[in-house]
C-alpha atoms as a PDB file:
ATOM      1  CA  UNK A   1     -38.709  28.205  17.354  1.00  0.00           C
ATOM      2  CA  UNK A   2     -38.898  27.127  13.810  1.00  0.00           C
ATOM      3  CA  UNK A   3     -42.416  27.744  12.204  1.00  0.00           C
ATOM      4  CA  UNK A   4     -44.086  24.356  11.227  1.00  0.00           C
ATOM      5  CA  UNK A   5     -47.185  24.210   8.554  1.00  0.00           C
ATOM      6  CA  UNK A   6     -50.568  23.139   9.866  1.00  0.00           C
ATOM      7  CA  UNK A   7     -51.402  20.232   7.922  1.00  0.00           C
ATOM      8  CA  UNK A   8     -55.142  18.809   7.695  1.00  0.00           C
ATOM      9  CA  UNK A   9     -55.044  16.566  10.535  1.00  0.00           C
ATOM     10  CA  UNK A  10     -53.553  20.020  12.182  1.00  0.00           C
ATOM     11  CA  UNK A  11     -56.719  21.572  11.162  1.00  0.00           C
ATOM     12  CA  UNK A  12     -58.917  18.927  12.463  1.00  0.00           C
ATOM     13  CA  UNK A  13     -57.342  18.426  15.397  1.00  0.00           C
ATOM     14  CA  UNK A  14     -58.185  22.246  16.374  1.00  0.00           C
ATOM     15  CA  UNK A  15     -61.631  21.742  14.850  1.00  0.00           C
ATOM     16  CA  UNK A  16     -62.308  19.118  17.324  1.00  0.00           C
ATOM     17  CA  UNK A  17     -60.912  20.960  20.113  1.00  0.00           C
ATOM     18  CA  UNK A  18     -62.679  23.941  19.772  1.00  0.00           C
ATOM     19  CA  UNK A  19     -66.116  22.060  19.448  1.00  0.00           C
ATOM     20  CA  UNK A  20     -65.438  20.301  22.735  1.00  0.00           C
ATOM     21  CA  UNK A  21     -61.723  20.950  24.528  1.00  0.00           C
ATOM     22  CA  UNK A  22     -62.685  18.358  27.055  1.00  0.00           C
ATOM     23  CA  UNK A  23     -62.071  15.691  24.589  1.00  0.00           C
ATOM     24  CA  UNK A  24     -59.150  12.861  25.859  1.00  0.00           C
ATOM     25  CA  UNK A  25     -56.237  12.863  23.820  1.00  0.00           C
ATOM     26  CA  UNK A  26     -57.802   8.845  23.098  1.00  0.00           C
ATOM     27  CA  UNK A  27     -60.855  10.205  21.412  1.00  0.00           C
ATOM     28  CA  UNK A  28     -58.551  12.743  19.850  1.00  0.00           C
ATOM     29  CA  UNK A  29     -56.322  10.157  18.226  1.00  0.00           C
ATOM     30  CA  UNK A  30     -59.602   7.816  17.567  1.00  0.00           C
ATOM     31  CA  UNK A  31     -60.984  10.850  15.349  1.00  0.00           C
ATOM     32  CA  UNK A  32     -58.194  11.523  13.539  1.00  0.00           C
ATOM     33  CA  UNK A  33     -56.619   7.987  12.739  1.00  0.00           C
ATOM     34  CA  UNK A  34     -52.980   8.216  14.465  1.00  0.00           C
ATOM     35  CA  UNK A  35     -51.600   7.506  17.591  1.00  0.00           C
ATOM     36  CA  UNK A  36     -51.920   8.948  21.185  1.00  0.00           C
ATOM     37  CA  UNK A  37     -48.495  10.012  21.655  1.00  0.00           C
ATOM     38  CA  UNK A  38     -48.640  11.822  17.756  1.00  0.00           C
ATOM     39  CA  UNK A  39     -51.729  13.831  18.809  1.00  0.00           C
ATOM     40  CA  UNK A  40     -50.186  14.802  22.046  1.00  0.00           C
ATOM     41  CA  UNK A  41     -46.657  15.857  19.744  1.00  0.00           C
ATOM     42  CA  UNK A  42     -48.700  17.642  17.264  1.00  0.00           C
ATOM     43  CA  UNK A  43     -50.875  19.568  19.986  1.00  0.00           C
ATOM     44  CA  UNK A  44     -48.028  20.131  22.377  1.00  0.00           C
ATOM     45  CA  UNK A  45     -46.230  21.691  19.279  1.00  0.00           C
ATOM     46  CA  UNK A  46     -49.317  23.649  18.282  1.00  0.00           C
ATOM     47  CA  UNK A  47     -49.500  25.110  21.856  1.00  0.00           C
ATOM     48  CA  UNK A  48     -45.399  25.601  21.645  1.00  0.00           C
ATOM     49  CA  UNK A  49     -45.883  27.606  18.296  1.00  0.00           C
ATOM     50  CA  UNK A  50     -49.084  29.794  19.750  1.00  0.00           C
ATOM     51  CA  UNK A  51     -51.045  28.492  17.502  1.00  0.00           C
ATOM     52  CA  UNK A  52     -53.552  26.935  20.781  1.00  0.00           C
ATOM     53  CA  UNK A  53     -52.996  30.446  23.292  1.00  0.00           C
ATOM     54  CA  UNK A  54     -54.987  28.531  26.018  1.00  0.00           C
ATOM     55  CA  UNK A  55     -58.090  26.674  27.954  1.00  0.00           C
ATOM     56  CA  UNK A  56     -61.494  28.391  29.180  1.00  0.00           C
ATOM     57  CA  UNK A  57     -64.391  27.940  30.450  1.00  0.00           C
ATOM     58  CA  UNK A  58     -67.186  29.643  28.886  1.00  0.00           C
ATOM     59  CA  UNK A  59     -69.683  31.415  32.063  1.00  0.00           C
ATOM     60  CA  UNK A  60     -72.830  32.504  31.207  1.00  0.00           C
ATOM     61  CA  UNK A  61     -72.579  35.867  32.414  1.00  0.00           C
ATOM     62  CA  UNK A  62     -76.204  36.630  33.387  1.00  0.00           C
ATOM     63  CA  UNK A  63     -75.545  33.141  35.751  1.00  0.00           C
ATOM     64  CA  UNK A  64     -72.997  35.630  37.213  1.00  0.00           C
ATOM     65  CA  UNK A  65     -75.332  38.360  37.768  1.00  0.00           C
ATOM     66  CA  UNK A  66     -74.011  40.332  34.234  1.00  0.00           C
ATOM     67  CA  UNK A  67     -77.419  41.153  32.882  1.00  0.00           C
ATOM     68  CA  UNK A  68     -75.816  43.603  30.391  1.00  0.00           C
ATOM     69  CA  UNK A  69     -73.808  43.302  27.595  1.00  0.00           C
ATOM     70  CA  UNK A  70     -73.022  46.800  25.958  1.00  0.00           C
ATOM     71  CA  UNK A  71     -70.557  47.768  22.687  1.00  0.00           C
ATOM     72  CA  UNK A  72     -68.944  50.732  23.140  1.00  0.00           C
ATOM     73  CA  UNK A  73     -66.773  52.823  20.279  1.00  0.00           C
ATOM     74  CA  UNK A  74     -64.101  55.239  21.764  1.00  0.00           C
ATOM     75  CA  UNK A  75     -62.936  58.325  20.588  1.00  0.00           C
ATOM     76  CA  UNK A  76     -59.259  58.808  21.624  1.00  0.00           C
ATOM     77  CA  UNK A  77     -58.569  62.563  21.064  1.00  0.00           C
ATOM     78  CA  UNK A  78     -54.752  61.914  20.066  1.00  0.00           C
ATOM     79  CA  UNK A  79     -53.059  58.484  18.778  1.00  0.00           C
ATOM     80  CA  UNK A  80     -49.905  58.615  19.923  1.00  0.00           C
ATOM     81  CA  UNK A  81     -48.442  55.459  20.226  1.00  0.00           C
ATOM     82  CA  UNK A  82     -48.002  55.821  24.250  1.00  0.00           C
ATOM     83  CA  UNK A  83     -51.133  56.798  24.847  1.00  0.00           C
ATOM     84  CA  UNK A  84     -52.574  53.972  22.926  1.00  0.00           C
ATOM     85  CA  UNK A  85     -50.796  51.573  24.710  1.00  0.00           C
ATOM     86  CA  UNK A  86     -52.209  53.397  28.358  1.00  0.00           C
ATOM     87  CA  UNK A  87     -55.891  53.581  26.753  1.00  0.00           C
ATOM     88  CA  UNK A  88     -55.320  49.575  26.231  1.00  0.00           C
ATOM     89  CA  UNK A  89     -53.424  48.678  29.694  1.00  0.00           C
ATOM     90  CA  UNK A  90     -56.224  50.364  31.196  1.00  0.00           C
ATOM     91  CA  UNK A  91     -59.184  48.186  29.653  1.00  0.00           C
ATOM     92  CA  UNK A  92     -57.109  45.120  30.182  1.00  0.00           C
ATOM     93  CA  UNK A  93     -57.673  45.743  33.709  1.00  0.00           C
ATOM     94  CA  UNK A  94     -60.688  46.570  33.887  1.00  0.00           C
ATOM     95  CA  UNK A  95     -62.799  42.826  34.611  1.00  0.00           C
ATOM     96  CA  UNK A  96     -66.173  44.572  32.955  1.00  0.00           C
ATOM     97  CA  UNK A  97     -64.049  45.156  29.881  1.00  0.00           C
ATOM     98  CA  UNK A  98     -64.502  41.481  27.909  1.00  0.00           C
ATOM     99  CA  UNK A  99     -63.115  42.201  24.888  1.00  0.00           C
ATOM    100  CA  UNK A 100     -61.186  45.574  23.145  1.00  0.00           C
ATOM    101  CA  UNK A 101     -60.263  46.323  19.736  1.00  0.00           C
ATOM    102  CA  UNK A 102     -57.881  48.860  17.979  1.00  0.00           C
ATOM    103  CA  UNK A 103     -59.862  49.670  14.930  1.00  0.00           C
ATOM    104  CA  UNK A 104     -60.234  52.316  11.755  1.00  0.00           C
ATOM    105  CA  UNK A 105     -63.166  53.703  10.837  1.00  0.00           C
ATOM    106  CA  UNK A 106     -65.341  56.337  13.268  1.00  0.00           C
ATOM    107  CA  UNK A 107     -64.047  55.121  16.327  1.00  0.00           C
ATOM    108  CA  UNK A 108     -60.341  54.022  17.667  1.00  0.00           C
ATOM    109  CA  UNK A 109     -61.189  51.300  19.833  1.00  0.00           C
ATOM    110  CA  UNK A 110     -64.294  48.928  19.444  1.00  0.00           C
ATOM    111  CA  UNK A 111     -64.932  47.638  23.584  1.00  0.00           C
ATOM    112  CA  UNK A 112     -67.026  44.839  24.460  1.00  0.00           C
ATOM    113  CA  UNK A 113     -68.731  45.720  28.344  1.00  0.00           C
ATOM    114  CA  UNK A 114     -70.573  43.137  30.881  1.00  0.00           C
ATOM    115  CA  UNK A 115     -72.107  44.874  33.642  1.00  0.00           C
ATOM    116  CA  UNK A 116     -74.938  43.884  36.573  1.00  0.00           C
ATOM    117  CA  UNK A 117     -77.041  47.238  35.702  1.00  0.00           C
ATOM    118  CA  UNK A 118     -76.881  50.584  34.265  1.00  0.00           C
ATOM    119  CA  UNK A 119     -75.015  51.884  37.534  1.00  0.00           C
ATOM    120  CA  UNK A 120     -72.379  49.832  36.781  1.00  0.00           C
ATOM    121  CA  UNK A 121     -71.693  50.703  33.559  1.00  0.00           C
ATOM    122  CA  UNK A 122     -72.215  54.239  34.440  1.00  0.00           C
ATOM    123  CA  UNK A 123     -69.264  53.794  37.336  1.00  0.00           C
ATOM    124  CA  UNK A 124     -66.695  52.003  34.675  1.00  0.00           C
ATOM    125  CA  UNK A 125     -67.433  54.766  32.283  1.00  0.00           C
ATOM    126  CA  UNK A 126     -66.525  57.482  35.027  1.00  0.00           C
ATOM    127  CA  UNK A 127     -63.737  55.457  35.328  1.00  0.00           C
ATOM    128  CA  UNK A 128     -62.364  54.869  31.612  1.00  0.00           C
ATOM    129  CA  UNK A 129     -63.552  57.461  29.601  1.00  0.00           C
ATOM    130  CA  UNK A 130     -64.717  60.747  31.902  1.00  0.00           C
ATOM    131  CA  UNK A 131     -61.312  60.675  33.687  1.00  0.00           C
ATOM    132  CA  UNK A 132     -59.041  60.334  31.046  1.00  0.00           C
ATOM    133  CA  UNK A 133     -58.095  63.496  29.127  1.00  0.00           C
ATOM    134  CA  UNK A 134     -56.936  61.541  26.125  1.00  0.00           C
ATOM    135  CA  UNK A 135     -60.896  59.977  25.421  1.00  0.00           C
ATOM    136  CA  UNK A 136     -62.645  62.428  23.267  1.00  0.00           C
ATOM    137  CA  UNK A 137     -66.289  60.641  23.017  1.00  0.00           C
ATOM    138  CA  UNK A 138     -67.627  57.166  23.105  1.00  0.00           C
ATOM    139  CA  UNK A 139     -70.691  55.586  21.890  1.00  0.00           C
ATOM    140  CA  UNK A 140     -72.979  53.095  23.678  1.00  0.00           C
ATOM    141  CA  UNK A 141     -75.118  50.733  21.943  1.00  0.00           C
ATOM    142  CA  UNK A 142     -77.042  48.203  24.316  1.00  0.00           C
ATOM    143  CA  UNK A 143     -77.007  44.595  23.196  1.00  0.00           C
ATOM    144  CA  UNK A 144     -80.904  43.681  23.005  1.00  0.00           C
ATOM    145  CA  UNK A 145     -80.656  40.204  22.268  1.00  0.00           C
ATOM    146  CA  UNK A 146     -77.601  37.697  20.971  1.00  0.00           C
ATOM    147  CA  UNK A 147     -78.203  36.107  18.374  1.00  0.00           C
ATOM    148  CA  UNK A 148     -74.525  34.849  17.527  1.00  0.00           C
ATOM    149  CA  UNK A 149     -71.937  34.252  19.446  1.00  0.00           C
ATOM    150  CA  UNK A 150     -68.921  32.385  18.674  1.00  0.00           C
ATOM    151  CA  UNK A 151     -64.901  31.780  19.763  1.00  0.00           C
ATOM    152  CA  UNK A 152     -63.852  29.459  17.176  1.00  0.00           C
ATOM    153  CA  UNK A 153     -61.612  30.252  14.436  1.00  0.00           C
ATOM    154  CA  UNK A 154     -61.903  28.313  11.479  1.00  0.00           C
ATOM    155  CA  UNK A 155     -58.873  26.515  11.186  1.00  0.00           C
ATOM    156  CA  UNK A 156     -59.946  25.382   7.916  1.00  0.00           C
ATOM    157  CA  UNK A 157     -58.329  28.912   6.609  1.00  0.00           C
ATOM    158  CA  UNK A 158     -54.784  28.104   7.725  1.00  0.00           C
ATOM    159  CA  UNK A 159     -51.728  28.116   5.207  1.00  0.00           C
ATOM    160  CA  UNK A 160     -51.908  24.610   3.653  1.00  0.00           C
ATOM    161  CA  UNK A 161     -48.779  22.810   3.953  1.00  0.00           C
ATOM    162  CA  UNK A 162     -46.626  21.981   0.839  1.00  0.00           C
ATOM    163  CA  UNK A 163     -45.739  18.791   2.210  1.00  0.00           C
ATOM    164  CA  UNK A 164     -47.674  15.326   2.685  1.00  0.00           C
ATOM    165  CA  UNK A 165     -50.048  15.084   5.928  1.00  0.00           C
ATOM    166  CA  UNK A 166     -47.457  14.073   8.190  1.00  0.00           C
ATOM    167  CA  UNK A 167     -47.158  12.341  11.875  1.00  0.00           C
END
């Protein structure tokens, strides 16, 4: 599929969307001064391009019983390709596993971890790290308080387009 600019009304279309994604296509079109059918083209080809990857719901997790919200760095003791790939199959199955990232620095992977209780946590670390020969240490720091949490990506940082706002 041919790669097509985001333009401003692009940008403020996924603005408004990620402030509230229940908003009708109406509204959309309302806030952004064009046409129904042209904000439902220009999202349908944002989604088409992967620029919009999807729809949640956001669950507070301690409504859920998740109490705990841990970061954990990983210590893979080789970085073999393969094996990173296993390491990252593995914590995308996991459902305590909320977030992972491949990083530099200290660690290899940065993991984000919800769990009901200390048991828990202790169990999924039996389960990820103890039993695989391939994790050489981990770190666990226990998240205290939040005091920022966020999903939205600013879309004001994407590629301007050469051409003129178009519909």
């Amino acid at each position: 599929m041919k790669s097509h600019p985001l333009d401003n009304v692009d940008r403020r279309l996924l603005d408004l969307m990620q402030q509230n994604a229940r908003l009708s296509l109406d509204v959309l079109a309302d806030l952004v001064s064009l046409s129904t059918p042209a904000v439902q083209r220009r999202i349908k080809r944002m989604r088409d391009a992967h620029v919009i990857t999807g729809d949640t719901v956001v669950v507070s997790p301690i409504s859920v019983g998740l109490t705990l919200t841990l970061i954990v760095t990983v210590q893979l003791e080789r970085e073999r390709s393969d094996q990173i790939d296993e390491f990252q199959s593995a914590l995308a199955r996991e459902p305590l596993v909320q977030q992972s990232y491949y990083v530099t620095g200290e660690g290899d992977f940065i993991i984000i971890v919800l769990a009901k209780n200390m048991d828990e946590y202790e169990a999924l670390t039996r389960r990820l790290f103890f039993d695989n020969h391939n994790v050489r240490g981990f770190k666990t720091s226990v998240v205290m308080g939040k005091s920022f949490r966020s999903l939205k990506v600013p879309a004001v940082y994407a590629a301007p387009s050469n051409e003129q706002d178009s519909v």
